[in-house]
Protein backbone atom coordinates (compact mmCIF):
# COMPACT_ATOMS: atom_id res chain seq x y z
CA UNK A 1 215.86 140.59 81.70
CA UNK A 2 214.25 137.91 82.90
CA UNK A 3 214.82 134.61 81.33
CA UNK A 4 212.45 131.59 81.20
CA UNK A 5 212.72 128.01 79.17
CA UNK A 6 214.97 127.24 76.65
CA UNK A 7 215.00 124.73 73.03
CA UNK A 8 212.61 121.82 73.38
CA UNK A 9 213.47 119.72 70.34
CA UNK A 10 215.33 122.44 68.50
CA UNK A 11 212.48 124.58 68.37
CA UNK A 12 213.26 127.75 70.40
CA UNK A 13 211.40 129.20 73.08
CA UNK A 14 211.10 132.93 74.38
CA UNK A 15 214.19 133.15 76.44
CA UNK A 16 213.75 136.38 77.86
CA UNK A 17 210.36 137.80 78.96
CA UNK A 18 210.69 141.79 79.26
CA UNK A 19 212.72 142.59 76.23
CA UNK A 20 210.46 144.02 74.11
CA UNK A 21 211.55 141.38 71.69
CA UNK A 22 210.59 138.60 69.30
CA UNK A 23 213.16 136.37 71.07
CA UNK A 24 211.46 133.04 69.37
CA UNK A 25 210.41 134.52 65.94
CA UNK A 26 206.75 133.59 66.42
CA UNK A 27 205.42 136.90 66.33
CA UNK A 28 204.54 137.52 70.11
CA UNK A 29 206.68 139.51 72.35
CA UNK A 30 207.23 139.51 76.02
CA UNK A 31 204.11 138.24 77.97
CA UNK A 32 201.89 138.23 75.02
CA UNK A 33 204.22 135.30 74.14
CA UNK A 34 202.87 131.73 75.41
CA UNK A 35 206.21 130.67 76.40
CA UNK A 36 206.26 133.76 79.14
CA UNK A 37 202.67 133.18 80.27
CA UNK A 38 203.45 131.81 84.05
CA UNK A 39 206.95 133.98 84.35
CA UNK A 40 206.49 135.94 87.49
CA UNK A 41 206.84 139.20 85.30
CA UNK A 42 203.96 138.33 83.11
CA UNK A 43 201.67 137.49 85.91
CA UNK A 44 201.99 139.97 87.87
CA UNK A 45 201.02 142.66 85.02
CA UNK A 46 198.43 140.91 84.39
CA UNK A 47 196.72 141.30 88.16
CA UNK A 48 197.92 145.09 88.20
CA UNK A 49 200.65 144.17 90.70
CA UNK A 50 203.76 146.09 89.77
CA UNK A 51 206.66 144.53 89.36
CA UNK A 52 210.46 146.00 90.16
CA UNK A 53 212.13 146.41 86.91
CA UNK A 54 216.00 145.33 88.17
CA UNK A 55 218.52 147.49 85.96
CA UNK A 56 216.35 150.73 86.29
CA UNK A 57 216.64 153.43 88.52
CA UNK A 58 213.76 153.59 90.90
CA UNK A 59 211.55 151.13 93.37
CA UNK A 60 208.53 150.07 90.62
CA UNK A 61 206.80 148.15 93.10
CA UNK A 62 207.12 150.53 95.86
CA UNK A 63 208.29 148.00 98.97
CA UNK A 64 210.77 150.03 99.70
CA UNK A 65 213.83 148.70 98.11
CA UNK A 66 214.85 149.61 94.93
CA UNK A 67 216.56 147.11 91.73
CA UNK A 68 219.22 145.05 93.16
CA UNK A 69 218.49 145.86 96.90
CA UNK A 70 215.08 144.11 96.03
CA UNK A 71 214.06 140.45 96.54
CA UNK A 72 212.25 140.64 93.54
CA UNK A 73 215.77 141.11 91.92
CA UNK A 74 218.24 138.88 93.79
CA UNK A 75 218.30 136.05 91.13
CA UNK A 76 218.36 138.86 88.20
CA UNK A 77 221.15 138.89 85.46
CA UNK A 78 221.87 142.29 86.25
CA UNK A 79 222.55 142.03 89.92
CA UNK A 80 224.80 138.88 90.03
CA UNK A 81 227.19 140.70 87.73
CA UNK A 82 230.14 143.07 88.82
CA UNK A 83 228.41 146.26 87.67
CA UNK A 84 225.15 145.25 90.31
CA UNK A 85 224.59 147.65 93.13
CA UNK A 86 225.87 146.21 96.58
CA UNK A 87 223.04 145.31 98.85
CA UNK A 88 224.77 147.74 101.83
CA UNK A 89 225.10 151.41 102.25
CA UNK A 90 228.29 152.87 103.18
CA UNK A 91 227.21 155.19 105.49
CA UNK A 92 230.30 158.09 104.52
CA UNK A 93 230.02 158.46 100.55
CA UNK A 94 226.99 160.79 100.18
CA UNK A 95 226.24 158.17 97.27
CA UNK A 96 223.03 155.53 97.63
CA UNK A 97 225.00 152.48 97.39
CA UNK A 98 223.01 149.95 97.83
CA UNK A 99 219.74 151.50 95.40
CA UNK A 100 216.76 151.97 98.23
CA UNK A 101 216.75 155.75 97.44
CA UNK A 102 218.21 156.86 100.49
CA UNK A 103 221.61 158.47 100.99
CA UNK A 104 224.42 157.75 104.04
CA UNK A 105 222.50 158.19 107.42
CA UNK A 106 219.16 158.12 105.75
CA UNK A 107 219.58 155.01 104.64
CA UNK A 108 218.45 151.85 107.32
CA UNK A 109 220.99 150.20 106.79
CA UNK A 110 223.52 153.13 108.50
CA UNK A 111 220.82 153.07 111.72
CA UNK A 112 223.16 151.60 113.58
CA UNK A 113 226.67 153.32 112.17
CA UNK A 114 228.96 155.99 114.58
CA UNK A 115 228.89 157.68 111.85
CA UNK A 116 225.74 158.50 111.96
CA UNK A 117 225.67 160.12 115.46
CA UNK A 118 222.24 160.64 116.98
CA UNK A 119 219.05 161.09 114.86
């Protein structure tokens, strides 16, 4: 979720821009909300550019790194918590720890492990 503003005055604002909710009760949603018009989310749907959606599986914008192992994502809710994907592979577990797709030697990040033996 990505969270922009807050109350000005008492009178609430969207907090959160890709909810699919009515977070402010004045019947926008999201980026068709005012409050959510220059959040980094919003803008970048509207020019086509896609976006990485952080507490998904996959790499939505396609730069390589997937949800928390993205830059897009470093500042997201989701990956400051516990429960956030680590940003390094341990190159042993046959899992994809750090969320770029790749597994154990496959994975950049294990380039350099003796682990990984020659490739």
């Amino acid at each position: 979720m990505i969270a922009v503003g807050g109350t000005l005055y008492g009178i609430p604002n969207e907090m959160v821009c890709d909810d699919s909710l009515d977070n402010d009760y004045d019947g926008a949603t999201d980026c068709d909300d005012s409050d959510c018009r220059a959040n980094g989310h919003c803008v970048a749907t509207l020019y086509g550019i896609p976006f990485e959606d952080c507490d998904s599986e996959g790499d939505e914008d396609y730069d390589g790194a997937a949800d928390c192992a993205d830059a897009d994502c470093f500042n997201h809710a989701w990956c400051a918590a516990d429960y956030a994907a680590p940003l390094f592979e341990e190159c042993s577990n046959e899992v994809d720890d750090d969320g770029d797709e790749l597994i154990d030697c496959a994975a950049a990040d294990c380039l350099t492990s003796s682990l990984c033996g020659d490739r």
